[in-house]
N, C-alpha and C. Protein backbone atom coordinates (compact mmCIF):
# COMPACT_ATOMS: atom_id res chain seq x y z
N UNK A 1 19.99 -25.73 -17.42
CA UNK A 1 19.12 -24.79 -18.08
C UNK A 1 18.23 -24.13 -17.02
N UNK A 2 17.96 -22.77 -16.92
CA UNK A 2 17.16 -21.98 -15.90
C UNK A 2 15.95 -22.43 -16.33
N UNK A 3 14.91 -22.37 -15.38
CA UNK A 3 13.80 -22.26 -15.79
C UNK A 3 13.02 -20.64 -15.75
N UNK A 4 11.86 -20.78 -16.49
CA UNK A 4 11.45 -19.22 -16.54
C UNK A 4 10.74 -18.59 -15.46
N UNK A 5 11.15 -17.53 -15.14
CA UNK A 5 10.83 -17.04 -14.34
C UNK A 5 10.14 -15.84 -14.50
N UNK A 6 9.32 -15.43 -13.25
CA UNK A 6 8.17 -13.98 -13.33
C UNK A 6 8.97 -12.86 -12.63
N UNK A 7 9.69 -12.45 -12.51
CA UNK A 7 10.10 -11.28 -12.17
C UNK A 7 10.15 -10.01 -11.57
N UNK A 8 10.04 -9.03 -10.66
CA UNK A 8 9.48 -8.22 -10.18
C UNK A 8 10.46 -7.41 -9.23
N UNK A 9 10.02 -6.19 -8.70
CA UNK A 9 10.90 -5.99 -7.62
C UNK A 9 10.07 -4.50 -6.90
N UNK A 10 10.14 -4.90 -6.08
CA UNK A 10 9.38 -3.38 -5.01
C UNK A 10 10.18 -3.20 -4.43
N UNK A 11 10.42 -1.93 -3.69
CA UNK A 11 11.60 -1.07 -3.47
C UNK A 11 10.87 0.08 -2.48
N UNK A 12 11.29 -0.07 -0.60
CA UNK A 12 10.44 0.51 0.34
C UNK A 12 11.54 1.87 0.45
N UNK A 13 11.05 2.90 0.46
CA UNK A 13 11.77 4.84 0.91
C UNK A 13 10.92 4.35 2.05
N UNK A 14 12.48 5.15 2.94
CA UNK A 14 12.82 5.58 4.49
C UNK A 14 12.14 7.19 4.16
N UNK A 15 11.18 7.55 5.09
CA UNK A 15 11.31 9.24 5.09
C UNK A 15 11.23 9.63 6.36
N UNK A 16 11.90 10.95 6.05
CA UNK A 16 12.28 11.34 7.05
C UNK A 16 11.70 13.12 7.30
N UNK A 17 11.12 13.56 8.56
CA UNK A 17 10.55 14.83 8.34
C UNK A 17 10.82 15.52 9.34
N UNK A 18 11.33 16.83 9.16
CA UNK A 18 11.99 18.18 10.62
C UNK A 18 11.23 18.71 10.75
N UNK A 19 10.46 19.11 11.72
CA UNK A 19 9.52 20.24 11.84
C UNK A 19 8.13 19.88 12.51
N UNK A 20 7.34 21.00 12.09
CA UNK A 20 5.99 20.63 12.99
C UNK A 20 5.42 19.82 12.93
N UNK A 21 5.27 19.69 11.48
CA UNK A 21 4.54 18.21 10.54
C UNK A 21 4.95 16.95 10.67
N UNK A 22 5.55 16.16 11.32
CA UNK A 22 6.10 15.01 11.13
C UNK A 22 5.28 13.84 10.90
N UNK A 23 4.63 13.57 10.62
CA UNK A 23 3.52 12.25 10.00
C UNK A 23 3.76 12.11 8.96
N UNK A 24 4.59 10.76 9.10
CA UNK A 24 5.52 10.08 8.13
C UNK A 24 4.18 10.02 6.82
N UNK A 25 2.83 9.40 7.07
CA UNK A 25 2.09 9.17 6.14
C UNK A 25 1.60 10.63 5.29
N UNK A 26 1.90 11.22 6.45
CA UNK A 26 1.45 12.88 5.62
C UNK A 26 2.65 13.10 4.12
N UNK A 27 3.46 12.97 5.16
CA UNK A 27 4.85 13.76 4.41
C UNK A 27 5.11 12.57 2.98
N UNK A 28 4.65 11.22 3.40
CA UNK A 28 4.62 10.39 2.07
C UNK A 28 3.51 10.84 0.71
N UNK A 29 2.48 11.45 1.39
CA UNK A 29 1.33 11.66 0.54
C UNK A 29 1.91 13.03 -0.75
N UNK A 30 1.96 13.43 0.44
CA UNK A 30 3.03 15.10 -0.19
C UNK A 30 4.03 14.76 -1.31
N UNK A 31 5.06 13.45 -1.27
CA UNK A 31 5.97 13.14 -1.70
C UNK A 31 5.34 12.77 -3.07
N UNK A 32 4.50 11.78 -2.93
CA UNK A 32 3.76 11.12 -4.34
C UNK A 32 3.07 12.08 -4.72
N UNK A 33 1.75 13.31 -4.41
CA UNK A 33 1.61 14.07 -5.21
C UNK A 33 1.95 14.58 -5.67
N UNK A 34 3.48 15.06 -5.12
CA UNK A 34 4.22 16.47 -5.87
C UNK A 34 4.66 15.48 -7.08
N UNK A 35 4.96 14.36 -7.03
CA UNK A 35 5.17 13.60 -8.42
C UNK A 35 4.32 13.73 -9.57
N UNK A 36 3.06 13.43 -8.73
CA UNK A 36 1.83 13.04 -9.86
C UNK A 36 1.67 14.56 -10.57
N UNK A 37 1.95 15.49 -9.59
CA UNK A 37 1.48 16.92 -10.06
C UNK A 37 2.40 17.53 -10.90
N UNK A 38 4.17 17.12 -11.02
CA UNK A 38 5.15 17.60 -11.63
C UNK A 38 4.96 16.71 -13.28
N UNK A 39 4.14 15.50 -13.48
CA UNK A 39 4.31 14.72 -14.23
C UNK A 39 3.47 14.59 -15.22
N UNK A 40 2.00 14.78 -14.70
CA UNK A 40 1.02 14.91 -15.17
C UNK A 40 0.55 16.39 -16.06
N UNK A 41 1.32 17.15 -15.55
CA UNK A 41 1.35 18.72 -16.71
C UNK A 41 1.39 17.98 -18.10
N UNK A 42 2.33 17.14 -18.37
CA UNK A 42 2.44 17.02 -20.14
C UNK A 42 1.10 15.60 -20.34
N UNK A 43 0.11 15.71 -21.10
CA UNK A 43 -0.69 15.04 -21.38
C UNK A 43 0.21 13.77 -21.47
N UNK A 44 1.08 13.27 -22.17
CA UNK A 44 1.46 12.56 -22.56
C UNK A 44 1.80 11.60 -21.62
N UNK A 45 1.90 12.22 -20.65
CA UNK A 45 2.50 11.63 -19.68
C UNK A 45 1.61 10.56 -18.10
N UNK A 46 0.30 10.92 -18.48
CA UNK A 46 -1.17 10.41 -17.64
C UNK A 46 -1.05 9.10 -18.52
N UNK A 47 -0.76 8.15 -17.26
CA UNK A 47 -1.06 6.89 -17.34
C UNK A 47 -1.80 5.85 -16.18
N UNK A 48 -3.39 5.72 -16.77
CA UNK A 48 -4.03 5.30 -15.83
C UNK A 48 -4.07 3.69 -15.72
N UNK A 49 -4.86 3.30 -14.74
CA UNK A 49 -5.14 1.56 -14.52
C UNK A 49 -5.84 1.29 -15.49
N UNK A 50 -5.89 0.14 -15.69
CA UNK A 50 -6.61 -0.45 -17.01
C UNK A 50 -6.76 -1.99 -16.58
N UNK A 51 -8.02 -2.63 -16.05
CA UNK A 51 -8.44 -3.58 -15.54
C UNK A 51 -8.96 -4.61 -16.35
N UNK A 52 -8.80 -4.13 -17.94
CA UNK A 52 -9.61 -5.01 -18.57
C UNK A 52 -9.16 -6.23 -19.01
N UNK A 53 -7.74 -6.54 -19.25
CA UNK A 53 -7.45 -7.43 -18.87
C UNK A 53 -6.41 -8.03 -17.78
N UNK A 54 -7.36 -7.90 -16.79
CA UNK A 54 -6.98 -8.23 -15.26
C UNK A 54 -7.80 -9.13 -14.77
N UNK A 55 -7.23 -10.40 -14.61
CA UNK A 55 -7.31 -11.37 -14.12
C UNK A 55 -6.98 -11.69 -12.53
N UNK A 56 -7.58 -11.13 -11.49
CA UNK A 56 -6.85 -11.58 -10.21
C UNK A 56 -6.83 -13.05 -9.76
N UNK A 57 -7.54 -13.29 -10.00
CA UNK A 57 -8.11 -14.68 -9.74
C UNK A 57 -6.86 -16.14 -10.23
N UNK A 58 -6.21 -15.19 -11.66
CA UNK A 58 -5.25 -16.67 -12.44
C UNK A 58 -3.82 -16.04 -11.65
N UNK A 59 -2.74 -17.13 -11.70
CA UNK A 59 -1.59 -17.14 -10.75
C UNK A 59 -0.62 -17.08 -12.56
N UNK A 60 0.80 -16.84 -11.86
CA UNK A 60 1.75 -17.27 -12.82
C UNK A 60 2.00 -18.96 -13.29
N UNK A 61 1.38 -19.63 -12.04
CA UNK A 61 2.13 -21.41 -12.28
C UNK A 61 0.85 -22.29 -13.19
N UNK A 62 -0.32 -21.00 -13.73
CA UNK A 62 -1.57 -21.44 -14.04
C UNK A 62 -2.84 -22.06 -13.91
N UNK A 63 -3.05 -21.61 -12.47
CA UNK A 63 -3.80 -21.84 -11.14
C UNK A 63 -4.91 -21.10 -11.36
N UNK A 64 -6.27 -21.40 -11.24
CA UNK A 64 -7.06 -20.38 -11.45
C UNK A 64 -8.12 -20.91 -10.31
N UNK A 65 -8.59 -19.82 -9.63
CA UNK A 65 -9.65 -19.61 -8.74
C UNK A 65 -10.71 -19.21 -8.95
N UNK A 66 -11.66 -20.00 -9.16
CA UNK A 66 -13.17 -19.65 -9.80
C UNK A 66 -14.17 -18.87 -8.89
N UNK A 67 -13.98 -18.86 -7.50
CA UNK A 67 -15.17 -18.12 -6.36
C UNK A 67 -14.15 -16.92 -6.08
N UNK A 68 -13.93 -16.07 -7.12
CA UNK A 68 -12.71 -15.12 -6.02
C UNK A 68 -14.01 -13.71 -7.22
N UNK A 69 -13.74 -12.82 -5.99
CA UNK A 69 -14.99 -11.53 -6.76
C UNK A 69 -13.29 -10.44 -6.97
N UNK A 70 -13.91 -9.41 -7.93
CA UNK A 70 -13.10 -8.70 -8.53
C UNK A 70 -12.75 -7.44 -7.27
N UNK A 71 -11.57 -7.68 -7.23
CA UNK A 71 -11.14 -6.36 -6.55
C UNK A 71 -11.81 -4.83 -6.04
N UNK A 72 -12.16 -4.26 -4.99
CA UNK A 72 -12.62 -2.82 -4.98
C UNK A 72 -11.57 -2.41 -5.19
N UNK A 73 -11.70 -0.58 -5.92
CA UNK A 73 -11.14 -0.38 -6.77
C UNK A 73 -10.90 1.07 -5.57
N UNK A 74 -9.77 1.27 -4.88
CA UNK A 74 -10.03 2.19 -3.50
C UNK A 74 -9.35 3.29 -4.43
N UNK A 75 -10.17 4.47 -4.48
CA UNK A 75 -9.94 5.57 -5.22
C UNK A 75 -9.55 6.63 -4.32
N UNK A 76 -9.13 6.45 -3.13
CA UNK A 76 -8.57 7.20 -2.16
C UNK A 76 -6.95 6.93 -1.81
N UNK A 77 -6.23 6.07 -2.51
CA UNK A 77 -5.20 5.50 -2.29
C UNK A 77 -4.58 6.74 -3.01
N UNK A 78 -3.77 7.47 -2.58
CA UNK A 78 -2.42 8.06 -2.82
C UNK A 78 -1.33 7.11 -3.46
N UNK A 79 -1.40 7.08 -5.38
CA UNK A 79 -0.58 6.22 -6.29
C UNK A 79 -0.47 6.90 -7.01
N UNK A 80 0.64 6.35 -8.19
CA UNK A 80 0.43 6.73 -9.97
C UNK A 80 1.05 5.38 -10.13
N UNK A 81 0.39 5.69 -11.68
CA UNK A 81 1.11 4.89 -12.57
C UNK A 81 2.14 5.45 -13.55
N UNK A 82 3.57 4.73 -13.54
CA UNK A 82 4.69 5.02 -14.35
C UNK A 82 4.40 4.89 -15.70
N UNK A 83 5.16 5.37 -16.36
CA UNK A 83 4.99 5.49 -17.87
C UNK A 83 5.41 4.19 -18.10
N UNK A 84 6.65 3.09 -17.07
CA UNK A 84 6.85 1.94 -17.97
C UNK A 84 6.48 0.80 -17.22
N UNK A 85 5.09 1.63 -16.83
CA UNK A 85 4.27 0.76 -15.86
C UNK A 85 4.24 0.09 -14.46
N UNK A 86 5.46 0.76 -13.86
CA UNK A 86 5.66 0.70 -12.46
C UNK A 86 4.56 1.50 -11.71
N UNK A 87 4.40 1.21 -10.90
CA UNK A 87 3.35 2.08 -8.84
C UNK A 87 3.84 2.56 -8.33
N UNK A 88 3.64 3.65 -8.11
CA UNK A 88 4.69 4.58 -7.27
C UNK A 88 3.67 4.59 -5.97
N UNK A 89 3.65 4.44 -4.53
CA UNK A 89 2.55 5.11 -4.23
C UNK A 89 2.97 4.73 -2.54
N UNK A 90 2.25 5.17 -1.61
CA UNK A 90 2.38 5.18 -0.14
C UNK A 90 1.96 3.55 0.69
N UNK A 91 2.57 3.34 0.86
CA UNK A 91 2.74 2.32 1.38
C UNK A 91 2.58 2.13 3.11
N UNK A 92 1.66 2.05 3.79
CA UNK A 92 1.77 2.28 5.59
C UNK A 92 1.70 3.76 5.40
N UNK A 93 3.43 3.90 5.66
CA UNK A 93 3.81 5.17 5.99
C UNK A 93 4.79 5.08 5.54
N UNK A 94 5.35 5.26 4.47
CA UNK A 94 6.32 5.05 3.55
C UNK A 94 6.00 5.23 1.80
N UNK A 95 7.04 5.69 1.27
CA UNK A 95 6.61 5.43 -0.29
C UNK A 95 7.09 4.32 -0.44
N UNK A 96 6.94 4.05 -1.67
CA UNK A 96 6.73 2.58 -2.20
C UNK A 96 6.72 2.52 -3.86
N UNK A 97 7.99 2.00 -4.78
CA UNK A 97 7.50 1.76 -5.66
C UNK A 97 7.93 0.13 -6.27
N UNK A 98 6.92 -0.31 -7.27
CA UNK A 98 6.81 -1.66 -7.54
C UNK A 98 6.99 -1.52 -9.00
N UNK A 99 7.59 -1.93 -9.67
CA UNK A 99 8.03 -2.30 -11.40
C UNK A 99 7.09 -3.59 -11.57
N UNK A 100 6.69 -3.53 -12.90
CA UNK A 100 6.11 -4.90 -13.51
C UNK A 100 6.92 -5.90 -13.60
N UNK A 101 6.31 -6.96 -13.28
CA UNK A 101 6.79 -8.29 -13.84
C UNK A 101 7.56 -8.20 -14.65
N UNK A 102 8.43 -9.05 -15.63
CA UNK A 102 8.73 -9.64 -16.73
C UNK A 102 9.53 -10.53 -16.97
């Protein structure tokens, strides 16, 4: 019998850039906004963070850390959030996207 498992998977883009511009982190930033900006036209489609129930502190094996302070919340990070709740977002110098658990 398996036991249960937490699930996940992140997934690193190679980019690649010709020309004057080549700063891989530039050309990643470019990459994720033109997303956020092609996606975000239909209301429906803005899906933000939601921290309220966010726990950093508890683990999956049910471990909990009582002296741990809540995350800064870096509002300069070049991300979105997916509609089925995946991160799309720049990573180093690279995009980067991560699917939820399940």
């Amino acid at each position: 019998m398996a036991l249960p498992k937490v699930c996940g998977i992140e997934t690193e883009y190679g980019i690649v850039v010709r020309g004057a511009e080549n700063n891989p982190v530039s050309a990643s930033s470019i990459l994720i906004n033109a997303y956020i900006a092609a996606t975000t036209r239909k209301p429906e489609a803005r899906v933000g963070w939601d921290f309220e129930d966010e726990q950093p502190a508890n683990d999956a094996r049910g471990f909990s850390l009582d002296d741990v302070f809540a995350p800064e919340i870096e509002t300069t990070l070049v991300n979105a959030v997916l509609t089925n709740g995946a991160r799309y977002y720049v990573d180093h110098a690279h995009p980067e996207i991560s699917i939820p658990e399940v």
